[in-house]
N, C-alpha and C. Protein backbone atom coordinates (compact mmCIF):
# COMPACT_ATOMS: atom_id res chain seq x y z
N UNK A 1 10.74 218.90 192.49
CA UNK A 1 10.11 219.51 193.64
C UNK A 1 11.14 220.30 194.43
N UNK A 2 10.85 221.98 194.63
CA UNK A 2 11.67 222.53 195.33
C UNK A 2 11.59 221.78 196.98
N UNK A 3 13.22 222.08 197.48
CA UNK A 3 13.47 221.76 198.82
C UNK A 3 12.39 222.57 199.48
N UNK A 4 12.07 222.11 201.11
CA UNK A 4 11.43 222.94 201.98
C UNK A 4 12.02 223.26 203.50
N UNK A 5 11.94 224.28 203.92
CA UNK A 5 12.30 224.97 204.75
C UNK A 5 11.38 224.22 206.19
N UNK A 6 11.91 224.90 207.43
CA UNK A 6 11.25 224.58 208.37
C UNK A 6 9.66 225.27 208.35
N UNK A 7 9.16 225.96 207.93
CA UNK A 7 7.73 226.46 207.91
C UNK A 7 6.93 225.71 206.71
N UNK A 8 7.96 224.96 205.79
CA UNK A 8 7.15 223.77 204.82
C UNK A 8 6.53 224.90 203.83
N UNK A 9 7.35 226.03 203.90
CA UNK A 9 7.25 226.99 202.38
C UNK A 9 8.43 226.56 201.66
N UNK A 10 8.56 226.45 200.24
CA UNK A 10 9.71 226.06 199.58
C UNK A 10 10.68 227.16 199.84
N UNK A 11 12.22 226.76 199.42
CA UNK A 11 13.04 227.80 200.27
C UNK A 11 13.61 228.48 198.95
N UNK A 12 14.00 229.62 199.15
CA UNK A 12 14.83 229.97 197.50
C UNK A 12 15.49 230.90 197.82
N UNK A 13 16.80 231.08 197.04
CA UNK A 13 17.99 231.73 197.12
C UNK A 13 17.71 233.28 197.41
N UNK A 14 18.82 232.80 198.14
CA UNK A 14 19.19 234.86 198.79
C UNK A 14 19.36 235.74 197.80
N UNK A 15 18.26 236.97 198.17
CA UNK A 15 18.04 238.18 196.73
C UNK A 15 18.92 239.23 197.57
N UNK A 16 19.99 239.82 196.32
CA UNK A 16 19.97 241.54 196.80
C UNK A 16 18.68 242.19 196.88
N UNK A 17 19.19 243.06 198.32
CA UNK A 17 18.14 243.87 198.45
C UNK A 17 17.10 244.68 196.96
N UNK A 18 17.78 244.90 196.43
CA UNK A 18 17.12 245.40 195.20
C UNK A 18 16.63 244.48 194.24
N UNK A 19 16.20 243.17 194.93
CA UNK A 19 15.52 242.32 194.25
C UNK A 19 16.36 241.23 193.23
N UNK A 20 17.44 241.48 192.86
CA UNK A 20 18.28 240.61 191.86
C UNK A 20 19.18 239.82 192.79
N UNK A 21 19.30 238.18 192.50
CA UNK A 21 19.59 237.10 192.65
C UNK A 21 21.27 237.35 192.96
N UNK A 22 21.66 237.02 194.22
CA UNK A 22 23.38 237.18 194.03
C UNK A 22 23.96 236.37 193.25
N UNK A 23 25.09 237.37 193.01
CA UNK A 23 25.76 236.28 192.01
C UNK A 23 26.60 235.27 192.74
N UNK A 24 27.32 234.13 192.59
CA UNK A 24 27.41 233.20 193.30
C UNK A 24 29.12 233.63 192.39
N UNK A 25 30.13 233.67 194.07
CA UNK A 25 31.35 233.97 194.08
C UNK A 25 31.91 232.60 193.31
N UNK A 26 33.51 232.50 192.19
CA UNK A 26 33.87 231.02 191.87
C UNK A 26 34.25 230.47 193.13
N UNK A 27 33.85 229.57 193.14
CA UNK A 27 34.55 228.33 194.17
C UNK A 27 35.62 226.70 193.86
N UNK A 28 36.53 226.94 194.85
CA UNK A 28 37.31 226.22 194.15
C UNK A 28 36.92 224.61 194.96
N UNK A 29 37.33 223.88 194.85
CA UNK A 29 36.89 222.16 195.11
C UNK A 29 36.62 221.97 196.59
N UNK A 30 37.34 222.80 197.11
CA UNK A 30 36.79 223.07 198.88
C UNK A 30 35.98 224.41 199.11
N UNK A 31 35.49 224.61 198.27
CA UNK A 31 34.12 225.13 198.78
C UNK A 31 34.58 227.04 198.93
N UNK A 32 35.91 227.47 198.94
CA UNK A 32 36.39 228.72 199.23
C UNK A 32 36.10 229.60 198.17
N UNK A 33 35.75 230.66 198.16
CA UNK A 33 35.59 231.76 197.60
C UNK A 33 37.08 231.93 196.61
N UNK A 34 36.90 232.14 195.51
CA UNK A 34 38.61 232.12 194.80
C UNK A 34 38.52 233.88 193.97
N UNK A 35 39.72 234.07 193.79
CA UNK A 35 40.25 235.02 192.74
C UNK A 35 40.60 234.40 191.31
N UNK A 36 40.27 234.03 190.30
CA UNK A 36 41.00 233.55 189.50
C UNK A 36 42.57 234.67 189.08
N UNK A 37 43.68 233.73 188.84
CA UNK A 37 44.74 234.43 189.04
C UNK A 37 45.49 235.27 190.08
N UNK A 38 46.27 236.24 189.88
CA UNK A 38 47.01 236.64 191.20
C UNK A 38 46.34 237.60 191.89
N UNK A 39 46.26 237.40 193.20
CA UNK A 39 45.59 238.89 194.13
C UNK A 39 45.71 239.73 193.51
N UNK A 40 44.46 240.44 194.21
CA UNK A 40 44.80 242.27 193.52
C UNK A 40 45.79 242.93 194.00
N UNK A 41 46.30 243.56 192.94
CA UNK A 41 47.21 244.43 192.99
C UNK A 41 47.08 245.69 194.47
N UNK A 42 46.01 246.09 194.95
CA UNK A 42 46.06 247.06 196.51
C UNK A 42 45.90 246.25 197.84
N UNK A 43 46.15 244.91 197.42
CA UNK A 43 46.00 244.10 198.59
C UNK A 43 46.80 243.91 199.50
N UNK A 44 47.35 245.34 199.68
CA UNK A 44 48.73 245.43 200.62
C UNK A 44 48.55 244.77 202.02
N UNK A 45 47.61 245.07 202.44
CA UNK A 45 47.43 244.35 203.86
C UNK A 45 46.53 243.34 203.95
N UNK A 46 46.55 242.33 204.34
CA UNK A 46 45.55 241.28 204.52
C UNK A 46 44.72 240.88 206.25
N UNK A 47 44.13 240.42 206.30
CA UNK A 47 43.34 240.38 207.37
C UNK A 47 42.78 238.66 207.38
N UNK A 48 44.10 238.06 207.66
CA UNK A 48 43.95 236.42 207.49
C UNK A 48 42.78 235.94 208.68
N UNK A 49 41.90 234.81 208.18
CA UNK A 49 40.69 234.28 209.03
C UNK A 49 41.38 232.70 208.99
N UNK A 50 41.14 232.34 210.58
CA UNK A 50 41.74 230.82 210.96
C UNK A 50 40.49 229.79 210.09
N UNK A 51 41.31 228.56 210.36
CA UNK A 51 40.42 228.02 209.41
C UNK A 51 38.95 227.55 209.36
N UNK A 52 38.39 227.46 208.56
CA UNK A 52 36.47 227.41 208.45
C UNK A 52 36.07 229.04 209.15
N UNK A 53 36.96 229.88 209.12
CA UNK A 53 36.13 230.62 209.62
C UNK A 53 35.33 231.84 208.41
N UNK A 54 35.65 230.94 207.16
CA UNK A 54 35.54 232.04 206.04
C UNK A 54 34.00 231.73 205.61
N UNK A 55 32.94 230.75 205.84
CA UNK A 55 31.88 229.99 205.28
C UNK A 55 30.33 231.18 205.73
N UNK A 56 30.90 232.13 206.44
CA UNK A 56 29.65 233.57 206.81
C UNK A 56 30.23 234.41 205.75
N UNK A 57 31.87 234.29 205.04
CA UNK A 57 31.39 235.49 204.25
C UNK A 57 31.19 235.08 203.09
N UNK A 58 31.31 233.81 202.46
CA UNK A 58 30.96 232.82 201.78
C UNK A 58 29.48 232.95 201.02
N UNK A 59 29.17 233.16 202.48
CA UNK A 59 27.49 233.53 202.24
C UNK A 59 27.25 234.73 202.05
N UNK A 60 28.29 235.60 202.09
CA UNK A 60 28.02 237.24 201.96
C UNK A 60 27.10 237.82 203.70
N UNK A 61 27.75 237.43 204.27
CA UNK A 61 27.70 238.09 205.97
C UNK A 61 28.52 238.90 205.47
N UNK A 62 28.46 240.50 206.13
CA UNK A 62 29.57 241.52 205.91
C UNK A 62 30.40 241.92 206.91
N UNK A 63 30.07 240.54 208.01
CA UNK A 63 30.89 240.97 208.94
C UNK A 63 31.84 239.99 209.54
N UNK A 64 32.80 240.25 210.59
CA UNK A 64 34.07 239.80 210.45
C UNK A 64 34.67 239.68 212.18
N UNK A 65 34.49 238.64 213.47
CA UNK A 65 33.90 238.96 214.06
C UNK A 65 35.67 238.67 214.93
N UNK A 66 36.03 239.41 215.80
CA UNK A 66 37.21 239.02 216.12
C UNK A 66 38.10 237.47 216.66
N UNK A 67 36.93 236.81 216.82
CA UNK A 67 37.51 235.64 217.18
C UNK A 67 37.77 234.49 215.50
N UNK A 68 37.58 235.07 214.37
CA UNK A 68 37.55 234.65 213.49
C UNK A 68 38.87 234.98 212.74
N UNK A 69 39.98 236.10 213.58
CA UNK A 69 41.18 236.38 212.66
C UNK A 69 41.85 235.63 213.32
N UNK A 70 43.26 235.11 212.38
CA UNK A 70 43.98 234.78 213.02
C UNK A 70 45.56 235.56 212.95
N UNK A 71 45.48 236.75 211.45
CA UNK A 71 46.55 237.85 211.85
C UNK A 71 46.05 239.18 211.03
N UNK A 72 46.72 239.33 211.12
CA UNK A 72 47.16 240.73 210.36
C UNK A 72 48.09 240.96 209.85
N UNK A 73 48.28 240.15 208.37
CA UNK A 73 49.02 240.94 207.61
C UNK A 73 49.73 241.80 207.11
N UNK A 74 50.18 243.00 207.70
CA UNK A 74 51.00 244.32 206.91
C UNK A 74 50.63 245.08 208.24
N UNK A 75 50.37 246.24 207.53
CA UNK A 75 49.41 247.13 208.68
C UNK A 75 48.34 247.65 207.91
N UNK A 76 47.59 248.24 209.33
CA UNK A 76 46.12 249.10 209.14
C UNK A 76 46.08 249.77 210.43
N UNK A 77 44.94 250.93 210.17
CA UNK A 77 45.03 251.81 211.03
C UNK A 77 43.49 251.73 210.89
N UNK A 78 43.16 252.28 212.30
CA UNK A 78 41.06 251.86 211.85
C UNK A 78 40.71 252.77 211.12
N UNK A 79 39.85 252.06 210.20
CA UNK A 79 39.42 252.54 209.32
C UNK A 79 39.81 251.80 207.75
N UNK A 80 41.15 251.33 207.83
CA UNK A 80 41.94 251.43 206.74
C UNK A 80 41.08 250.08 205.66
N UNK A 81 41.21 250.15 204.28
CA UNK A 81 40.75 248.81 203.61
C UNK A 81 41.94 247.64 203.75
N UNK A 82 41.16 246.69 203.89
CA UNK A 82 41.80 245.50 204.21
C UNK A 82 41.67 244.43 203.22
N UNK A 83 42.39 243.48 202.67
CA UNK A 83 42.21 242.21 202.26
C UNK A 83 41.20 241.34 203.10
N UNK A 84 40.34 240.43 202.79
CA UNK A 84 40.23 239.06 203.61
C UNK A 84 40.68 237.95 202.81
N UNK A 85 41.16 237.17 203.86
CA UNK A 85 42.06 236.18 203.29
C UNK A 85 41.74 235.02 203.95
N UNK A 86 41.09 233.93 203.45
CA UNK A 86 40.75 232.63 203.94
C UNK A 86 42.34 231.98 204.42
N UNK A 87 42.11 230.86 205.04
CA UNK A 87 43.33 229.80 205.82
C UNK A 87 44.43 229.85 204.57
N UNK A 88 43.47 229.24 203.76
CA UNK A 88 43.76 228.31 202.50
C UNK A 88 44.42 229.67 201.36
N UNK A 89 44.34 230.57 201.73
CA UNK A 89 44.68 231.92 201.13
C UNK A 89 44.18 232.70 199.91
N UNK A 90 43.03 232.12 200.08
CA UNK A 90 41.63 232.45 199.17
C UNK A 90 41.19 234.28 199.30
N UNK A 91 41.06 235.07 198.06
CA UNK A 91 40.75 236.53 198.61
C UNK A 91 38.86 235.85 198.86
N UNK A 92 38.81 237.12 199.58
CA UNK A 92 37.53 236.52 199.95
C UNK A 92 36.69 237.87 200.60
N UNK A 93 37.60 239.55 200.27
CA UNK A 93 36.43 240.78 200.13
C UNK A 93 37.43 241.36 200.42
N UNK A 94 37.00 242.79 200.33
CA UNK A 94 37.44 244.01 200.74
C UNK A 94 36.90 245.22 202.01
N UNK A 95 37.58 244.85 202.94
CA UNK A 95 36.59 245.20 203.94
C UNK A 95 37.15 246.82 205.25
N UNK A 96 36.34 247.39 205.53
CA UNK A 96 36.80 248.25 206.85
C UNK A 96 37.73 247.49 208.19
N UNK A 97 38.88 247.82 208.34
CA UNK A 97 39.62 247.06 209.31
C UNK A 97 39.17 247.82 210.85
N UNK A 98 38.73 247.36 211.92
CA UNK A 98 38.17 248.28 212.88
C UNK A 98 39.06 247.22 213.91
N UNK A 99 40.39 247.67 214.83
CA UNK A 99 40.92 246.80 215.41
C UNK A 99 40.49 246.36 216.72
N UNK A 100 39.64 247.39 217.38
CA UNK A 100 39.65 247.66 218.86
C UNK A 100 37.64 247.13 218.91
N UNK A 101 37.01 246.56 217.65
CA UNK A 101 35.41 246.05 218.16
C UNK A 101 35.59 244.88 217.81
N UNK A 102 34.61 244.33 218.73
CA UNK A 102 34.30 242.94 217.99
C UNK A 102 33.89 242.45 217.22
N UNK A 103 33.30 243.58 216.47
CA UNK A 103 33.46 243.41 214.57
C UNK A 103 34.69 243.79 213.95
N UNK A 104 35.80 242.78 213.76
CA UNK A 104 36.93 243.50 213.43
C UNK A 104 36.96 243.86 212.17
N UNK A 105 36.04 243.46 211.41
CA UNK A 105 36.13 243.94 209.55
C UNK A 105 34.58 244.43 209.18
N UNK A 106 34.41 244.90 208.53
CA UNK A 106 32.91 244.97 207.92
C UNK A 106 33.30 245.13 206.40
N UNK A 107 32.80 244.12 205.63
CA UNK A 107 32.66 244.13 203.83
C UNK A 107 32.64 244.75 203.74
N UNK A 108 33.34 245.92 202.38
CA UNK A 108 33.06 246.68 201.29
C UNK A 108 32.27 246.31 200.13
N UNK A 109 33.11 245.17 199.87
CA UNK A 109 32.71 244.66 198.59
C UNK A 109 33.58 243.23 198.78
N UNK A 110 32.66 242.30 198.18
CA UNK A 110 33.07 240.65 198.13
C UNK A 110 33.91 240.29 196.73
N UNK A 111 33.74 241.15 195.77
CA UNK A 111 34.85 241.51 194.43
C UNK A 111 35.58 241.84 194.52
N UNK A 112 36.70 241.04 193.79
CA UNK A 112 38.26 241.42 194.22
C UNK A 112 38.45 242.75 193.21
N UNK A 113 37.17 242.52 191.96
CA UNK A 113 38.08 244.07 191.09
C UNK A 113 37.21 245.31 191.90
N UNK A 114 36.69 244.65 192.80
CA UNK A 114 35.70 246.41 193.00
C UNK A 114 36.04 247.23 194.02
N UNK A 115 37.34 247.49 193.99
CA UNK A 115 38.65 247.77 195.05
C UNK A 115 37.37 249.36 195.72
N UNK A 116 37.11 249.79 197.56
CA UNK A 116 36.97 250.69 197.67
C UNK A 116 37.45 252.04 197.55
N UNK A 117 36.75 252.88 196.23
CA UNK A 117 37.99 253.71 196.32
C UNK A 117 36.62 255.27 195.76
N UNK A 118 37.14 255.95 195.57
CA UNK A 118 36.03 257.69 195.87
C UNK A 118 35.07 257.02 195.00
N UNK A 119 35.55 257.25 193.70
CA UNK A 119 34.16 256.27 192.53
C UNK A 119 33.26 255.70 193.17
N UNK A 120 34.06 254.39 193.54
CA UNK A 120 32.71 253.37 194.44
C UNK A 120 31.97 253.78 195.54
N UNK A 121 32.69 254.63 196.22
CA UNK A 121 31.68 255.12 196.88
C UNK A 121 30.52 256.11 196.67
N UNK A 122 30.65 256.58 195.44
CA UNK A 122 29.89 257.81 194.76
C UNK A 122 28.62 256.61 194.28
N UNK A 123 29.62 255.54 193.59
CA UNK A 123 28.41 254.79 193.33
C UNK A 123 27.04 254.02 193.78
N UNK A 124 28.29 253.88 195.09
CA UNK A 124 27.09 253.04 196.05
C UNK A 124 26.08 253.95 196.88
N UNK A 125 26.30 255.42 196.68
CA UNK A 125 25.58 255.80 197.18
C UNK A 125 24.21 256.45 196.51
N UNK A 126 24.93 256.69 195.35
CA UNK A 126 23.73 257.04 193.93
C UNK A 126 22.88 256.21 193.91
N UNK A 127 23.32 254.90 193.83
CA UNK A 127 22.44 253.21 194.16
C UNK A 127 21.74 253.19 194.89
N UNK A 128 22.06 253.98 196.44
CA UNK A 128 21.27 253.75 197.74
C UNK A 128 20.40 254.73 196.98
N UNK A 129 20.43 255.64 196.59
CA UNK A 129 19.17 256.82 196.59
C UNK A 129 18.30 256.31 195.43
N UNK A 130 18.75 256.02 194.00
CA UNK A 130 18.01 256.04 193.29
C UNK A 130 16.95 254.74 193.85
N UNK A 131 17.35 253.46 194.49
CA UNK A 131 16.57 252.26 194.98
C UNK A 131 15.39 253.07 195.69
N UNK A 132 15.52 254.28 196.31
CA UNK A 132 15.07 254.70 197.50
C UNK A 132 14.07 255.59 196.52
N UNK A 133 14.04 256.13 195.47
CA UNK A 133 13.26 256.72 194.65
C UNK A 133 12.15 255.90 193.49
N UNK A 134 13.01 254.63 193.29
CA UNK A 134 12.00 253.78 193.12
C UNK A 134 10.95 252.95 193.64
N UNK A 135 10.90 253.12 195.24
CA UNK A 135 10.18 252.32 196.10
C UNK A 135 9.37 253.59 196.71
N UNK A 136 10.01 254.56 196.71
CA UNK A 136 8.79 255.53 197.43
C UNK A 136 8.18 257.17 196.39
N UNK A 137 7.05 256.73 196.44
CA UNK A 137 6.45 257.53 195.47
C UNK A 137 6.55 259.42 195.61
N UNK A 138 6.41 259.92 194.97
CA UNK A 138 7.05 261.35 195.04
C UNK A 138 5.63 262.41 195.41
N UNK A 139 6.21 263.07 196.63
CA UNK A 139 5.41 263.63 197.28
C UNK A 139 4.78 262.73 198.62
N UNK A 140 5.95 261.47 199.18
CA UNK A 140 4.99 261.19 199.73
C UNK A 140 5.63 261.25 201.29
N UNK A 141 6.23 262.06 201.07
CA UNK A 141 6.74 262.59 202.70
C UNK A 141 7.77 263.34 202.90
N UNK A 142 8.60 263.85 203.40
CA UNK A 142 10.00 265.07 204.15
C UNK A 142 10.59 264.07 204.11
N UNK A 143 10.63 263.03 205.00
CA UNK A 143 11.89 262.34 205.71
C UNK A 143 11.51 261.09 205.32
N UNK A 144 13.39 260.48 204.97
CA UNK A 144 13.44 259.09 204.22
C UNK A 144 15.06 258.77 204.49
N UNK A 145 15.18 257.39 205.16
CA UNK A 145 16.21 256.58 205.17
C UNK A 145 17.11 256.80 203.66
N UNK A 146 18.20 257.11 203.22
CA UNK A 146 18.73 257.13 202.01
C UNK A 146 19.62 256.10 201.98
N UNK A 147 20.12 255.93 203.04
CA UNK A 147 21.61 254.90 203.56
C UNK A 147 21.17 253.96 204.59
N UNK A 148 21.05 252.64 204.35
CA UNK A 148 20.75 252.02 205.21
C UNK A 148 21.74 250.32 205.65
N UNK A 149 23.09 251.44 205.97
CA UNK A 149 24.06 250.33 206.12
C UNK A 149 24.32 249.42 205.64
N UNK A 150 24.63 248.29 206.22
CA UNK A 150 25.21 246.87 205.39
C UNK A 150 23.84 246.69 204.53
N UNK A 151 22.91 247.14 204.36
CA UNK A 151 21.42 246.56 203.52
C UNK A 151 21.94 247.31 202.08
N UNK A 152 22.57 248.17 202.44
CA UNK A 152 22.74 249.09 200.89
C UNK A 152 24.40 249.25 200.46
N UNK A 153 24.83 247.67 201.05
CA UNK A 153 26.44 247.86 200.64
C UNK A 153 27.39 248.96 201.52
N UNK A 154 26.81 249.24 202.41
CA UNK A 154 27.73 250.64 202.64
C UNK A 154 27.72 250.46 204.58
N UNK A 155 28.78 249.45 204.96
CA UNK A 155 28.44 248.79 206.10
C UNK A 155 28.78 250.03 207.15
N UNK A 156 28.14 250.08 208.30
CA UNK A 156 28.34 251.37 209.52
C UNK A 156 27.56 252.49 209.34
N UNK A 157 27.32 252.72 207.88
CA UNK A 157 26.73 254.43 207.67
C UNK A 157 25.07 254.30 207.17
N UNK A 158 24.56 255.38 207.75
CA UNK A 158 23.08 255.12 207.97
C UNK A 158 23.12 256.51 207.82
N UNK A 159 21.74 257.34 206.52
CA UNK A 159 21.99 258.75 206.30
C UNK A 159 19.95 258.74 206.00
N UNK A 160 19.98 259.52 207.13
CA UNK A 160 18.61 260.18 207.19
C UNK A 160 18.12 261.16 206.31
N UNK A 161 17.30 261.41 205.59
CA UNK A 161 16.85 262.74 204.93
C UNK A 161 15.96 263.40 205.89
N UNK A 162 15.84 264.78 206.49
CA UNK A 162 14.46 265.19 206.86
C UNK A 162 14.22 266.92 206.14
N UNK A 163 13.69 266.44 205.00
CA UNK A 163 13.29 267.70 204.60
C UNK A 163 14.56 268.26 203.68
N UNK A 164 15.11 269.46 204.30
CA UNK A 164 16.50 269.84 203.12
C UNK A 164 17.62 269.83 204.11
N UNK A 165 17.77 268.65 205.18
CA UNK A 165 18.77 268.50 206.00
C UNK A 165 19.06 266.82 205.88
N UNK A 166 20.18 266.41 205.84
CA UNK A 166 20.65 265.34 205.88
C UNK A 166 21.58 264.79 207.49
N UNK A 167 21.17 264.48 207.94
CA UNK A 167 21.58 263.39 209.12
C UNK A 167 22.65 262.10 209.13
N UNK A 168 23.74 261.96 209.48
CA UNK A 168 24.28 260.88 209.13
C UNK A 168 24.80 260.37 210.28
N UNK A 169 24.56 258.70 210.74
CA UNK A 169 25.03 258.19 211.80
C UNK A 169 26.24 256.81 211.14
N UNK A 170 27.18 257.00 211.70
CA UNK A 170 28.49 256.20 211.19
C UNK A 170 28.94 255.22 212.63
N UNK A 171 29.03 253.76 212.77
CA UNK A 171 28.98 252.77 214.03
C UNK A 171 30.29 252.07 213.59
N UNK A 172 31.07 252.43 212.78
CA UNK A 172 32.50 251.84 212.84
C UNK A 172 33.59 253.46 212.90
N UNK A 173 34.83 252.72 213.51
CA UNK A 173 35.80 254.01 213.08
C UNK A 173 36.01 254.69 211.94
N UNK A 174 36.19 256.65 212.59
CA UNK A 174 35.41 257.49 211.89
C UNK A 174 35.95 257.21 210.09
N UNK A 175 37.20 256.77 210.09
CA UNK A 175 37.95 256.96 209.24
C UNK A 175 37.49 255.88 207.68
N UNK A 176 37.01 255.03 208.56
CA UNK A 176 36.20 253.97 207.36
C UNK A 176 35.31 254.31 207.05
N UNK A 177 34.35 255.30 207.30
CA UNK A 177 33.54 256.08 206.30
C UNK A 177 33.91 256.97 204.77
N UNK A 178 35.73 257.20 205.32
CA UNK A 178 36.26 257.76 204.22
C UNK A 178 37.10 256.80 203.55
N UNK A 179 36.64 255.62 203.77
CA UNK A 179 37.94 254.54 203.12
C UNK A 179 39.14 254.02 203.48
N UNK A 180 39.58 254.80 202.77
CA UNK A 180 41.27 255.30 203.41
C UNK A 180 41.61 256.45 202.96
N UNK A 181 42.47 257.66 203.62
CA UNK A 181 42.61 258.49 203.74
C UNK A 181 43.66 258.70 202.52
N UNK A 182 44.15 257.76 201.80
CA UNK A 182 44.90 258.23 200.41
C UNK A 182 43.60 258.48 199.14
N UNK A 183 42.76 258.25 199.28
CA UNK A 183 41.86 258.96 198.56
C UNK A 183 41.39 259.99 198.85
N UNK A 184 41.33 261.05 199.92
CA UNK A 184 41.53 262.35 199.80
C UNK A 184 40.36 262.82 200.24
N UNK A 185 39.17 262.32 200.76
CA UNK A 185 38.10 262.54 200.75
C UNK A 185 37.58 262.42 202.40
């Protein structure tokens, strides 16, 4: 008998938005998000979280809230990609470093190989559109959400269609829309 929730509907695991089941990060005997083997290799800067404070991104929360760091690692400049790094020194995503909000990180990606870099972002955004072409039927309006922030992997940026003009609203520093600025873009 499935468990039940407070409304006494059975409860069942968190879907990506696009309907498929997350995959469930390895975990090591305390419960932390692991890398098998050595950090990634661009993990120049890290963005260490005091302890228990890693169990929201655990769950894939993409956000990172300032009372939850306890340093900073190397440097970053806003915008820049960051390591997250549990107590216990667990990688645990790849995220926008924003120093000055009280979201100090927002996820890229919770995969240590799926480093943000021009590709991935080409990808995630092909992803946002084609999802967006499979849910809405053709011919059936001008204007359509294409980007819809942390819902479509792509945390801060929100990109309107209306007609043959595109709209884009960006809620973290400007520079983490472009990653980091050694990718050129």
């Amino acid at each position: 008998m499935k468990a039940q929730g407070r409304s006494g509907r059975p409860r069942s695991r968190a879907k990506h938005p696009s309907g498929a089941k997350q995959p469930s990060a390895p975990r090591s005997q305390a419960g932390a998000a692991t890398v098998p083997g050595p950090w990634p290799d661009k993990a120049n800067t890290r963005l260490l979280l005091k302890p228990g404070r890693e169990h929201s991104l655990q769950r894939r929360h993409p956000w990172v809230f300032s009372g939850a760091v306890e340093a900073l690692k190397g440097e970053a400049r806003p915008g820049d990609v960051v390591a997250l790094q549990s107590s216990a020194g667990h990688f645990l995503g790849w995220a926008a470093y924003s120093p000055s909000s009280q979201i100090r990180a927002r996820v890229w990606s919770f995969d240590a190989a799926e480093y943000p870099d021009e590709a991935w972002l080409r990808a995630r955004l092909e992803r946002s559109i084609r999802r967006r072409d499979l849910v809405v039927p053709p011919g059936a309006g001008n204007a359509m959400r294409l980007v819809h922030a942390e819902n479509d992997g792509l945390p801060g940026l929100i990109v309107d269609r209306y007609a043959d003009t595109l709209v884009m609203q960006i809620s973290t520093d400007r520079k983490s829309t472009r990653l980091n600025s050694s990718h050129g873009y």
